[in-house]
N, C-alpha and C. Protein backbone atom coordinates (compact mmCIF):
# COMPACT_ATOMS: atom_id res chain seq x y z
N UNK A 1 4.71 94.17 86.37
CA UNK A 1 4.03 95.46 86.18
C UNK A 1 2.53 95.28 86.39
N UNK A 2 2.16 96.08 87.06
CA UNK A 2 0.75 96.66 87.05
C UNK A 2 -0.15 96.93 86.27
N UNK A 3 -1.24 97.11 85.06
CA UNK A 3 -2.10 97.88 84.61
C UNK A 3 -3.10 97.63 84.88
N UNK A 4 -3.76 99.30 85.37
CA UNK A 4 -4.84 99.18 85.34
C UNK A 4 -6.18 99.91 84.71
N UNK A 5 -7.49 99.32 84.04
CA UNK A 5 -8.14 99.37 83.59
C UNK A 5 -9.33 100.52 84.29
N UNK A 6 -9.46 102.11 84.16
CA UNK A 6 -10.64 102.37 84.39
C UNK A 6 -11.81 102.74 83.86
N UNK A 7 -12.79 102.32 84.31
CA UNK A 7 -13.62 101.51 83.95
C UNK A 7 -15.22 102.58 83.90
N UNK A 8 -16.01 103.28 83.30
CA UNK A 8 -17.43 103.60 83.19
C UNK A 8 -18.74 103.01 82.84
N UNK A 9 -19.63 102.76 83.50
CA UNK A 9 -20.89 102.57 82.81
C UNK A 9 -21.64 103.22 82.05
N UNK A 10 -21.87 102.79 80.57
CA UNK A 10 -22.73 103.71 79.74
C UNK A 10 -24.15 103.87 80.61
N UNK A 11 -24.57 105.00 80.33
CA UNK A 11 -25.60 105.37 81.44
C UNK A 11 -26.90 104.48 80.44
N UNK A 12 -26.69 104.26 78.76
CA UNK A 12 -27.57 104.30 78.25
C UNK A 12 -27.69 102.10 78.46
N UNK A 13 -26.95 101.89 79.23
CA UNK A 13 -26.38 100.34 79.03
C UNK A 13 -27.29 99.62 80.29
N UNK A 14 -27.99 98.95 80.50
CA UNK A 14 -28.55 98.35 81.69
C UNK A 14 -27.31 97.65 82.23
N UNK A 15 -27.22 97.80 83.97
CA UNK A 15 -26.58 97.61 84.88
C UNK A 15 -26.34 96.30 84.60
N UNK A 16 -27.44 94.66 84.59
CA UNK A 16 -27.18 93.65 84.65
C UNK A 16 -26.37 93.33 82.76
N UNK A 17 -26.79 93.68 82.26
CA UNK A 17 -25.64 93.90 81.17
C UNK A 17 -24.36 94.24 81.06
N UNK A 18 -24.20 95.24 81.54
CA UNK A 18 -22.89 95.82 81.99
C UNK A 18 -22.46 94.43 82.84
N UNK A 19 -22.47 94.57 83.69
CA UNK A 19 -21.79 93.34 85.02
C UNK A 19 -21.53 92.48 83.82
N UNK A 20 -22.14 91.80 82.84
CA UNK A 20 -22.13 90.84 82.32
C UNK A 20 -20.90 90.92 81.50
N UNK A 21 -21.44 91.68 80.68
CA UNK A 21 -20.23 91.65 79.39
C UNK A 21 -18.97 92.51 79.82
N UNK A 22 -19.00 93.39 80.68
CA UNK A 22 -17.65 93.89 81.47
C UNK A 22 -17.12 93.04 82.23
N UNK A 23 -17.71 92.09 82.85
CA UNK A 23 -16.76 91.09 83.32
C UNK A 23 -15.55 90.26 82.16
N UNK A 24 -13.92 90.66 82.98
CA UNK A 24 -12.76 90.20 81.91
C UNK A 24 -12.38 89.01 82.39
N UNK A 25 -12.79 88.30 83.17
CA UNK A 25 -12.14 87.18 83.36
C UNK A 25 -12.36 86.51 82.52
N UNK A 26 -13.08 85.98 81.28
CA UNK A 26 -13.09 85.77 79.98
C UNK A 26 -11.58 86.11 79.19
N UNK A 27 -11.27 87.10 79.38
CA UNK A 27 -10.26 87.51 78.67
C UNK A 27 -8.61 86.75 78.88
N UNK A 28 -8.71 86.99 80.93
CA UNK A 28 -7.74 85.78 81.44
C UNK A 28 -7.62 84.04 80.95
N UNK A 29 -8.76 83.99 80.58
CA UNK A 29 -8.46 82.11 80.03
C UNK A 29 -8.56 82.35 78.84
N UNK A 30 -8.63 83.38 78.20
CA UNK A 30 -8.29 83.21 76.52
C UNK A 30 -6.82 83.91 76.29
N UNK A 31 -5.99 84.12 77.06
CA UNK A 31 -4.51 84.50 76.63
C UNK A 31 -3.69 83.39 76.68
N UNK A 32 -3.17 83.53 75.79
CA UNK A 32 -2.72 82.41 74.76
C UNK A 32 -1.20 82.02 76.04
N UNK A 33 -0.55 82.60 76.43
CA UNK A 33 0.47 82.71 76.81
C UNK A 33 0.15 82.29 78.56
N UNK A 34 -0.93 82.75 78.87
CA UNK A 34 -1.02 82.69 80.42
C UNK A 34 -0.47 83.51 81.09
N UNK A 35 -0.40 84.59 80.87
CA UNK A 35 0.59 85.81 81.61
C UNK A 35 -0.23 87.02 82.12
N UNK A 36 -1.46 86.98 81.60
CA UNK A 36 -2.01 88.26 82.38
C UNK A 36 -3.39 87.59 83.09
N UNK A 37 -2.92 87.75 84.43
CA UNK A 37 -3.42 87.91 85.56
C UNK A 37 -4.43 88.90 85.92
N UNK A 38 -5.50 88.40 85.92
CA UNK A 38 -6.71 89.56 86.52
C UNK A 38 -6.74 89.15 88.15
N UNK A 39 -5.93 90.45 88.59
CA UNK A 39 -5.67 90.44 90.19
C UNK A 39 -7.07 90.43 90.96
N UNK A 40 -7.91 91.86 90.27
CA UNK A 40 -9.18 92.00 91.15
C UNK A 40 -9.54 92.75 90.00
N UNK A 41 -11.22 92.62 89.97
CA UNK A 41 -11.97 93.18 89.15
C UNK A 41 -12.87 94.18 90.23
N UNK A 42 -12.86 95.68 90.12
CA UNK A 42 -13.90 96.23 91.38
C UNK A 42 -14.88 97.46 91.12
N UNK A 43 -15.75 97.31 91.89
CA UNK A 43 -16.95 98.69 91.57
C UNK A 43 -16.79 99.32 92.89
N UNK A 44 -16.57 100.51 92.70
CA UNK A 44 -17.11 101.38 93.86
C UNK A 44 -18.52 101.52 94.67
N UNK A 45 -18.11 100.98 95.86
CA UNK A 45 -19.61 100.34 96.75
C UNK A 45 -20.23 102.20 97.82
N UNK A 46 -21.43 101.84 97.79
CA UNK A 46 -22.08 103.14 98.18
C UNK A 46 -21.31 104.48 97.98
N UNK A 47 -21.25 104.29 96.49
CA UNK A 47 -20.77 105.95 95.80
C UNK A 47 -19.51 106.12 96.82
N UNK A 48 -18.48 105.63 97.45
CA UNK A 48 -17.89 106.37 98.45
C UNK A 48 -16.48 106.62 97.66
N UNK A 49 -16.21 107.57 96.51
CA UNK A 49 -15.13 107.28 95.89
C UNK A 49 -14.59 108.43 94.89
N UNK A 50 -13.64 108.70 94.06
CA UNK A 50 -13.78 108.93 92.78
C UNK A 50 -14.03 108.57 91.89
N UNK A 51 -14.90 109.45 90.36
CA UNK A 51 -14.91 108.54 88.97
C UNK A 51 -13.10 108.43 89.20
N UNK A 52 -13.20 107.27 87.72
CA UNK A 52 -14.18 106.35 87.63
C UNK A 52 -14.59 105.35 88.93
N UNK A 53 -16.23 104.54 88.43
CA UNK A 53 -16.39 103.72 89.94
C UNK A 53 -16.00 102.44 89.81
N UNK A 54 -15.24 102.23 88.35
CA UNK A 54 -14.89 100.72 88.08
C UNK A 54 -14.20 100.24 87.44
N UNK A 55 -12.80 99.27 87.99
CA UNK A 55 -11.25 98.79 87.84
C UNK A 55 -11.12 97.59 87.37
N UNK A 56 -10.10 97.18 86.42
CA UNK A 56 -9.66 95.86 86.16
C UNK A 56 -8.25 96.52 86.34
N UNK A 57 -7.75 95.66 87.72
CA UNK A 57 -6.42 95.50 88.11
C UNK A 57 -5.59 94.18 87.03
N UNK A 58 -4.75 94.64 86.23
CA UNK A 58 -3.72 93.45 85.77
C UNK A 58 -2.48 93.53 85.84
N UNK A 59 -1.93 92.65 85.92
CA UNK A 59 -0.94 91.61 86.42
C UNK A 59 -0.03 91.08 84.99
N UNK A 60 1.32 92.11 84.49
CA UNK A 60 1.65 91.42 83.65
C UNK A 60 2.99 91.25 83.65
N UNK A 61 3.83 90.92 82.74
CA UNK A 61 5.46 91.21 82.58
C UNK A 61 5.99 92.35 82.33
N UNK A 62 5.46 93.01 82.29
CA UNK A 62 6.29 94.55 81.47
C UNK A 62 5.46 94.90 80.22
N UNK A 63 6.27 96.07 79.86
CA UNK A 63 5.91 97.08 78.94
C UNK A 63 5.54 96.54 78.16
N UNK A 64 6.83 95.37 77.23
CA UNK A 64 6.40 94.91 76.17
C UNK A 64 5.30 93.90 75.95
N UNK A 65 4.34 93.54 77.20
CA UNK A 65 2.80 93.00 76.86
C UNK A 65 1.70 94.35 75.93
N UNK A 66 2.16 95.51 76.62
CA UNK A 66 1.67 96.20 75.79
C UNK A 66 1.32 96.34 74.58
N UNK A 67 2.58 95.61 73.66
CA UNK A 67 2.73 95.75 72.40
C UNK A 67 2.03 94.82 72.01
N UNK A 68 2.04 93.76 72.50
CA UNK A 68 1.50 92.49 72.20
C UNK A 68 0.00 92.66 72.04
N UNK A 69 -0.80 93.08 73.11
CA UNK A 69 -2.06 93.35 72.97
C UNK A 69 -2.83 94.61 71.43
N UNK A 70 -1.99 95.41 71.57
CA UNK A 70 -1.97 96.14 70.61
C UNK A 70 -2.17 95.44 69.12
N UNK A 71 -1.30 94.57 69.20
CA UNK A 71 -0.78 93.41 67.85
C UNK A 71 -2.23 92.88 67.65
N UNK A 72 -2.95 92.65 69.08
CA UNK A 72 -4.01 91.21 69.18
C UNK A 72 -4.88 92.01 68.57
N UNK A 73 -5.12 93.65 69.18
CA UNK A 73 -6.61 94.35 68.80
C UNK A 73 -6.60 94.57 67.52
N UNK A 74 -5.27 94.73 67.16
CA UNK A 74 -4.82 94.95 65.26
C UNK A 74 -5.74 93.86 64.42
N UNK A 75 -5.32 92.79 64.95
CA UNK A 75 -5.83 91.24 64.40
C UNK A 75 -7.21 91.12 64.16
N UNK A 76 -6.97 90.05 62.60
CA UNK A 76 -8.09 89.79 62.40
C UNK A 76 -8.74 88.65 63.44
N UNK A 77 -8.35 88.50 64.48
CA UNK A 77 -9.13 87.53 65.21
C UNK A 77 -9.71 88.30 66.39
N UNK A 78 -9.39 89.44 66.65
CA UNK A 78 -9.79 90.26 67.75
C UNK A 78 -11.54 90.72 67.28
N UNK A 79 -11.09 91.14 64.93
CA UNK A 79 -12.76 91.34 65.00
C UNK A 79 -13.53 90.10 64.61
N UNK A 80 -12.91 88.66 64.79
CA UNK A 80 -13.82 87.83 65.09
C UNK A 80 -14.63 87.77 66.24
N UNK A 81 -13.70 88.04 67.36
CA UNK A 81 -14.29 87.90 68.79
C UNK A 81 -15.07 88.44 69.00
N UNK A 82 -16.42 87.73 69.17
CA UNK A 82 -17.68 88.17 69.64
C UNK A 82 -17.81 89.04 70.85
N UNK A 83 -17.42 88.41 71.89
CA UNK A 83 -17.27 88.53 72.98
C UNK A 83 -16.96 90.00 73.14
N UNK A 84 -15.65 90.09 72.91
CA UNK A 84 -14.47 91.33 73.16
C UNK A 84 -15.29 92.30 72.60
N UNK A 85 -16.17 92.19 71.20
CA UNK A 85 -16.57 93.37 70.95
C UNK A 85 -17.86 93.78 71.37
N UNK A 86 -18.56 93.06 71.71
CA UNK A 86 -19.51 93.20 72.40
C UNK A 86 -19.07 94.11 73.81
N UNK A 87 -18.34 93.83 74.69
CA UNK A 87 -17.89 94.05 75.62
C UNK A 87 -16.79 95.60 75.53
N UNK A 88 -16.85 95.78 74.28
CA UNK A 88 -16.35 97.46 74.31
C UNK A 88 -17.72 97.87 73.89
N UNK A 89 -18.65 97.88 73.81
CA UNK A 89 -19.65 98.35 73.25
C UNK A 89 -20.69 98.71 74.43
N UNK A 90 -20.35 97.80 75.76
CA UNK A 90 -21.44 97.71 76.87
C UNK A 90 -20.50 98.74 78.41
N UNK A 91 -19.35 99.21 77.98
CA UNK A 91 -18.12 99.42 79.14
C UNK A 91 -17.40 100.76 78.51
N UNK A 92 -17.10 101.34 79.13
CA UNK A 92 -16.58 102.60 78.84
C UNK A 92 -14.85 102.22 79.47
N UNK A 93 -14.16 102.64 78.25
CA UNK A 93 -12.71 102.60 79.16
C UNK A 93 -12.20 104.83 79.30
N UNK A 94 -12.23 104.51 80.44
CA UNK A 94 -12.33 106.12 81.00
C UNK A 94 -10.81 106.38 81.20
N UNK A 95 -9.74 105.34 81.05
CA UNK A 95 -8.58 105.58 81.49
C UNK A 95 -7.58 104.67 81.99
N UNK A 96 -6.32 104.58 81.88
CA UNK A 96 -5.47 103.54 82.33
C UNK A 96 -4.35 103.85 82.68
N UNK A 97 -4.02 103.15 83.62
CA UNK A 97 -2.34 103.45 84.41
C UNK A 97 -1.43 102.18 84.42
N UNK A 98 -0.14 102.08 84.54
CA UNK A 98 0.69 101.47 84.34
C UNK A 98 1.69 101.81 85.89
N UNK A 99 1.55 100.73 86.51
CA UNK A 99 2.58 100.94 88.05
C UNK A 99 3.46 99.51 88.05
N UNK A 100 4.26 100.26 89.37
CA UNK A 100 4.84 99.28 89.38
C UNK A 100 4.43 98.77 90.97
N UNK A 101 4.93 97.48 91.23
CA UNK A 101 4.11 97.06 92.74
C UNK A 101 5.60 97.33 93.45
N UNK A 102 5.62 98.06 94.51
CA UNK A 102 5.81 98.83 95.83
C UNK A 102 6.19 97.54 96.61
N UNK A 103 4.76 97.17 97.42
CA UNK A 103 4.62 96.12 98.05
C UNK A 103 3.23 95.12 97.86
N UNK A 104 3.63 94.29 97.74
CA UNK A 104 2.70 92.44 97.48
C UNK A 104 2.34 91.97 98.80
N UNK A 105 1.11 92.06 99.31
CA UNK A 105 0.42 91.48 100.12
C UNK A 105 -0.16 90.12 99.77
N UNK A 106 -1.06 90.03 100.53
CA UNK A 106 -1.78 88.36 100.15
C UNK A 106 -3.01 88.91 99.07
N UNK A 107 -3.60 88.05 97.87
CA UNK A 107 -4.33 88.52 97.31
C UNK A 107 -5.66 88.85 97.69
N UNK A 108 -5.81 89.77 97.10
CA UNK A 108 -7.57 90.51 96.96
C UNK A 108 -8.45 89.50 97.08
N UNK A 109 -9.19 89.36 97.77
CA UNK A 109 -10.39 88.36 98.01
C UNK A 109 -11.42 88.95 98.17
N UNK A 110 -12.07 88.25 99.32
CA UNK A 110 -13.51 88.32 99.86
C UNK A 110 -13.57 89.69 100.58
N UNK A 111 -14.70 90.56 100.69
CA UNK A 111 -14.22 91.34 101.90
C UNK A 111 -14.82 92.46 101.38
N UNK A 112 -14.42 93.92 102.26
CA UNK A 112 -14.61 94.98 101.39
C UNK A 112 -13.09 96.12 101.28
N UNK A 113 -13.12 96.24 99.80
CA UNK A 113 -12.02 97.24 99.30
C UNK A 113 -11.84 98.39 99.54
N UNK A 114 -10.63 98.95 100.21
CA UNK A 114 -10.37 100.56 100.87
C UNK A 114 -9.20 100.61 100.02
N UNK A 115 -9.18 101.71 99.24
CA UNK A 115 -8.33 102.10 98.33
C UNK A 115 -7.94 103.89 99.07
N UNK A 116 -7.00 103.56 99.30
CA UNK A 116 -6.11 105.58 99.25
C UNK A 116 -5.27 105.33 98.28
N UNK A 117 -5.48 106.92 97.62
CA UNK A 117 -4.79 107.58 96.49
C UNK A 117 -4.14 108.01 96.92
N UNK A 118 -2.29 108.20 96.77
CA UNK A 118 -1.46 109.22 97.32
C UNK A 118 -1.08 109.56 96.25
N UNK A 119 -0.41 111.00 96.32
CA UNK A 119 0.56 111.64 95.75
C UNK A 119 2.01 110.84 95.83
N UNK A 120 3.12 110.30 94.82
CA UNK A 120 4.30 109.62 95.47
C UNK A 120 5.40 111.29 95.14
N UNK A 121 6.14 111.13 96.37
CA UNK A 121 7.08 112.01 97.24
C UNK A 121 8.10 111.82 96.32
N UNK A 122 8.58 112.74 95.69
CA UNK A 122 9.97 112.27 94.69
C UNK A 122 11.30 112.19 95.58
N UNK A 123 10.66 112.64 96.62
CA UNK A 123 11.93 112.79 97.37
C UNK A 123 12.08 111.43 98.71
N UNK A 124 11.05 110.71 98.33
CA UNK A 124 10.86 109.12 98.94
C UNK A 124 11.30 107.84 97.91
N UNK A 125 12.06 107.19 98.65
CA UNK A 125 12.58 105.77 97.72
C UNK A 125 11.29 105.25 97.61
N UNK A 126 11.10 104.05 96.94
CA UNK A 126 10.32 103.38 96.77
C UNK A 126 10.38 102.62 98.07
N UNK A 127 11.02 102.10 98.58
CA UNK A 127 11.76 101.54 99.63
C UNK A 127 10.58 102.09 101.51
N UNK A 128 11.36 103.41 100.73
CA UNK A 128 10.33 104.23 102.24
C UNK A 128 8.70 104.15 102.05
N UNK A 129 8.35 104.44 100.98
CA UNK A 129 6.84 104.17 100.74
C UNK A 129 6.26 103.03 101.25
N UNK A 130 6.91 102.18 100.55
CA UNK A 130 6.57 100.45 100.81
C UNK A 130 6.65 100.41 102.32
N UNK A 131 7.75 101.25 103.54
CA UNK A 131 7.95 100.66 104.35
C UNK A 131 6.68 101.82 105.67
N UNK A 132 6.53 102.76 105.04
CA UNK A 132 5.35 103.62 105.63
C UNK A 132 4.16 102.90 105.63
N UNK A 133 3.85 102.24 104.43
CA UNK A 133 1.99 101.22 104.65
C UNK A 133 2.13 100.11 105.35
N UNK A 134 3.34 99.68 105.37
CA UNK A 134 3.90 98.59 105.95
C UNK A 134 3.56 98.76 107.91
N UNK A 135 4.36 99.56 108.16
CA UNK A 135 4.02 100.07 109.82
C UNK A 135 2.88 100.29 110.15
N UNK A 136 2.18 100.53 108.74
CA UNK A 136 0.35 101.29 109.30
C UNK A 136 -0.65 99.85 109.49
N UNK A 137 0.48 98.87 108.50
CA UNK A 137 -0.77 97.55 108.12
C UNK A 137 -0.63 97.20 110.15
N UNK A 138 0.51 97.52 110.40
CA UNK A 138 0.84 97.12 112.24
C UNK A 138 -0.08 97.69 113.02
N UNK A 139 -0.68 98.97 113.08
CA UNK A 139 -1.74 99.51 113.93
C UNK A 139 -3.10 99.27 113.15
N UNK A 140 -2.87 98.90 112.04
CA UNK A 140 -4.64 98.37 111.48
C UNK A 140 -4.98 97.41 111.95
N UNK A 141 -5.32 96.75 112.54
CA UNK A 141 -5.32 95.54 112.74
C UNK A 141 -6.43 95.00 112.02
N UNK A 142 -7.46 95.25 111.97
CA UNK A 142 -8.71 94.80 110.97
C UNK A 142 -8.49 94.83 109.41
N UNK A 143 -7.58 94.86 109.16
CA UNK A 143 -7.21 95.65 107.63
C UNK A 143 -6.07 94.25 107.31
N UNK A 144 -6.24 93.96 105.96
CA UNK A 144 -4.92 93.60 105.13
C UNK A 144 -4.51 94.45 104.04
N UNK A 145 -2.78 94.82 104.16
CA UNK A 145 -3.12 95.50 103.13
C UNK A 145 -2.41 94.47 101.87
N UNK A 146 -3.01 95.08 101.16
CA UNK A 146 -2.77 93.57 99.37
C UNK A 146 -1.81 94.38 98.39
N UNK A 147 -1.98 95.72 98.34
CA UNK A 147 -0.98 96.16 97.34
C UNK A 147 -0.65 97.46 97.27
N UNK A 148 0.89 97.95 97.44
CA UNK A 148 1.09 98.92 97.26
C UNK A 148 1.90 99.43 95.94
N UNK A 149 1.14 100.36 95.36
CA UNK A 149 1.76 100.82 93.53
C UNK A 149 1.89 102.38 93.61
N UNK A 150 2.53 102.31 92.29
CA UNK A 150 3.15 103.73 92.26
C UNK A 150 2.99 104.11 91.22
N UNK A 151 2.86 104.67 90.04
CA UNK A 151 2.40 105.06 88.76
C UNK A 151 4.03 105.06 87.92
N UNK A 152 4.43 104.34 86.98
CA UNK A 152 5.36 104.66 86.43
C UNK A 152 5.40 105.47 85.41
N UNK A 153 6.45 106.49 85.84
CA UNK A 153 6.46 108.10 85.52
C UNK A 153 5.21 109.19 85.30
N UNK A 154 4.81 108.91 84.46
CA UNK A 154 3.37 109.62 84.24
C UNK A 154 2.25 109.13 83.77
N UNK A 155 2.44 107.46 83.44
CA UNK A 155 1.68 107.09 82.30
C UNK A 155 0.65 106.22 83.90
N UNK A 156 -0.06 107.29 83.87
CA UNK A 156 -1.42 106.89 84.77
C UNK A 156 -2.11 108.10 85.01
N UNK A 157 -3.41 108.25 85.75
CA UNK A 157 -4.15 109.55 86.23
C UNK A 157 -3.75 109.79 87.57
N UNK A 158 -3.78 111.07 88.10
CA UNK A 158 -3.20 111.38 88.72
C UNK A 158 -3.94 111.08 90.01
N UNK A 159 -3.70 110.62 91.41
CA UNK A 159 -2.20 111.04 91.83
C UNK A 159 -1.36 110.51 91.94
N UNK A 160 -1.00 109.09 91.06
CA UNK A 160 -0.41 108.43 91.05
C UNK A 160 -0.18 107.25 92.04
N UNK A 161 -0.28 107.18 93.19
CA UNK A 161 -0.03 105.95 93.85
C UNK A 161 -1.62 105.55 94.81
N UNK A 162 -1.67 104.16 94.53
CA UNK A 162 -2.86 103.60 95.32
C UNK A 162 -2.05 102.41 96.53
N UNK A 163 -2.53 102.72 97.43
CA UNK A 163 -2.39 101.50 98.16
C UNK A 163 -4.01 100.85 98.64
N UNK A 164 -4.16 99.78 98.52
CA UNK A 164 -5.23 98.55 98.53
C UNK A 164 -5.53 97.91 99.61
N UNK A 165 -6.52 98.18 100.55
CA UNK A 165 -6.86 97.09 101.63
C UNK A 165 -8.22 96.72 101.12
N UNK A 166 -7.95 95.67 102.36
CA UNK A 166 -9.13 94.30 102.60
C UNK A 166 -9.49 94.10 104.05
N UNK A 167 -10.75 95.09 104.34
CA UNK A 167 -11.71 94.82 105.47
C UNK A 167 -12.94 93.65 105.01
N UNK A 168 -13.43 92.82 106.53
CA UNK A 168 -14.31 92.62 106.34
C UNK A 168 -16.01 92.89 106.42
N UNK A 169 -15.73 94.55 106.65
CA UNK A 169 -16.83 95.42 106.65
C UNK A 169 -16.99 96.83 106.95
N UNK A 170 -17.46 97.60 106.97
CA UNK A 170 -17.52 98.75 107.29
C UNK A 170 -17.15 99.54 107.89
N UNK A 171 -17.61 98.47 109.32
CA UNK A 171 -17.62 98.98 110.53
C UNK A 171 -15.86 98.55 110.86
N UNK A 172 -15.21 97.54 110.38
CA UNK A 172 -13.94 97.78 110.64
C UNK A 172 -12.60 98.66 110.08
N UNK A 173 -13.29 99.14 108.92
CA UNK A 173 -12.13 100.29 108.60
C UNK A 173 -12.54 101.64 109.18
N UNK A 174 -12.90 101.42 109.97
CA UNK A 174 -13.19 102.67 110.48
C UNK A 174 -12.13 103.74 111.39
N UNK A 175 -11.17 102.89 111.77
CA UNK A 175 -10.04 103.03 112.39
C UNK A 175 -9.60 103.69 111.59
N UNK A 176 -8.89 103.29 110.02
CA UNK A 176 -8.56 103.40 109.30
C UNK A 176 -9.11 105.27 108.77
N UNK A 177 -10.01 105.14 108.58
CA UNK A 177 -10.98 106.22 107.80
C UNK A 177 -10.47 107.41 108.54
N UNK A 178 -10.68 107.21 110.21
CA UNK A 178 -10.52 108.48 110.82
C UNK A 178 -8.65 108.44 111.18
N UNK A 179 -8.04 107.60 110.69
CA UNK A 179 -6.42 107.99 111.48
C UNK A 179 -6.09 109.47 110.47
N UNK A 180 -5.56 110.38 111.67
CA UNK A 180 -5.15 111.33 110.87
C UNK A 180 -3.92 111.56 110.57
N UNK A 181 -2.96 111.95 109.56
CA UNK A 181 -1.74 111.71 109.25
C UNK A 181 -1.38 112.61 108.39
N UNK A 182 -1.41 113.91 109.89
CA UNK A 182 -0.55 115.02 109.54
C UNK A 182 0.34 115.22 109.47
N UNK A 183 1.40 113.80 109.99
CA UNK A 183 2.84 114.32 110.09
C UNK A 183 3.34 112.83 109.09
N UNK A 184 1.99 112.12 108.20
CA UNK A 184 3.06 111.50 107.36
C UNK A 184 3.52 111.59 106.16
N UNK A 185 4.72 111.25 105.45
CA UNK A 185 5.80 111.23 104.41
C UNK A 185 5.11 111.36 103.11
N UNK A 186 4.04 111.34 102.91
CA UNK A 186 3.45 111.70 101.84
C UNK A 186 1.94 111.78 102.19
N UNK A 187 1.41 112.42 100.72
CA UNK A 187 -0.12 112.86 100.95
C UNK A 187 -1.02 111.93 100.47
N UNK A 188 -2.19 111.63 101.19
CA UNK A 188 -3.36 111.05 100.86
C UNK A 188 -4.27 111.55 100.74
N UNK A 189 -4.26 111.75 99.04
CA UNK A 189 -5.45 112.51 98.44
C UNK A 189 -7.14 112.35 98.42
N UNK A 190 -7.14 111.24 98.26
CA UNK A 190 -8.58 110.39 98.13
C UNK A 190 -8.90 109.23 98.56
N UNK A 191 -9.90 108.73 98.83
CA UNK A 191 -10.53 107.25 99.40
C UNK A 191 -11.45 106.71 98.29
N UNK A 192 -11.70 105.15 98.38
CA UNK A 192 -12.68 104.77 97.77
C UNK A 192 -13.35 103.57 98.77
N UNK A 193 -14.28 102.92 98.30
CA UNK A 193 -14.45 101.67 99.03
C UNK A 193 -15.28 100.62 97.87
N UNK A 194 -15.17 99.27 98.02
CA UNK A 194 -15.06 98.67 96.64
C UNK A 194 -15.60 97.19 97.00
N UNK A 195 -16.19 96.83 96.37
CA UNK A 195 -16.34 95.53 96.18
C UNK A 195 -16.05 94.79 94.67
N UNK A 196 -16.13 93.25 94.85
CA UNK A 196 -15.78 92.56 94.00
C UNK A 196 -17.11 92.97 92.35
N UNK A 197 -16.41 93.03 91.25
CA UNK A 197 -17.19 93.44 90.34
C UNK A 197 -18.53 92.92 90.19
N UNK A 198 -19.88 93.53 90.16
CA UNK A 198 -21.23 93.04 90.24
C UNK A 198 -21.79 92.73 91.76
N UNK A 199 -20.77 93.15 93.02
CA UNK A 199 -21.15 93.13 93.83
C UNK A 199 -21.26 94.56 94.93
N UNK A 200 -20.92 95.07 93.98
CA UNK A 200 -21.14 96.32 94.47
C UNK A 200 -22.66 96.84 94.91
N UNK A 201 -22.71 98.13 95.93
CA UNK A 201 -24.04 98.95 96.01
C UNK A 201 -24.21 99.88 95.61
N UNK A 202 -25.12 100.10 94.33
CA UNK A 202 -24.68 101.16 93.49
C UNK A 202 -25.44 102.37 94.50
């Protein structure tokens, strides 16, 4: 399963602060278990996007991590953690979704992030979705795509499904930006474009 983290800057919070203490990869080497995976951490690069402008993609087993975390924030060791609380104090959580992965590309790296929002087609398998970004990653050629998700049932903001590429600049999703796709199987509501967290252009 999927969750993901979205993410605001307190306006009243300085930027190099923020980057700082919003960065969770801290959080990945302190789980006890080793199970949650911080896929990609990202800011929305030259405003090109919807709020929110900033994601912690994770990577877990299922539902029941949910509970678990819940258990941890309960804990008296959660209000030991300096860290953690500091770090709700400097980060706004604006919202969170729960998907499931579609299709698994190679991971999120270096590069720059093109995110489309679709609407998912109730009347599309999961199967067909996965196999629609799939044919497109074939005429992108500048593009990888890394992940395709779907919102399970409702418990995310809407429109429910993101699929995830990886250009290495601007000037190559551009293909991408202008393909028009009036005659495909579902709708693409919105764009973003993204870099790795703190490397963004605000």
């Amino acid at each position: 399963m999927i969750y993901i983290e979205y993410i605001q800057r307190e306006t009243c919070v300085d930027y190099e602060i923020f980057t700082f203490l919003g960065n969770q990869s801290w959080w990945a080497g302190a789980d006890s278990d080793g199970d949650d995976d911080l896929v990609a951490q990202l800011g929305r690069t030259l405003r090109l996007g919807p709020d929110p402008a900033y994601m912690a993609i994770w990577r877990c087993r299922g539902m029941d991590k949910l509970d678990e975390w819940e258990r941890y924030f309960a804990s008296s060791e959660a209000l030991r953690d300096r860290h953690g609380r500091a770090s709700h104090r400097a980060i706004t959580f604006a919202g969170a979704g729960c998907y499931d992965e579609l299709l698994t590309g190679p991971a999120i790296g270096d590069g720059l992030q093109y995110i489309e929002y679709f609407v998912p087609d109730k009347a599309l398998s999961s199967q067909k979705v996965a196999g629609f970004f799939s044919q497109r990653e074939q005429q992108i050629k500048q593009g990888t795509l890394n992940l395709v998700l779907q919102r399970i049932g409702l418990l995310g903001p809407d429109p429910g499904g993101m699929a995830i590429w990886t250009f290495p600049d601007f000037a190559s999703l551009e293909t991408i930006a202008r393909q028009r796709l009036s005659d495909a199987p579902l709708s693409i509501t919105a764009v973003g474009t993204y870099r790795r967290w703190g490397e963004e252009t605000l």
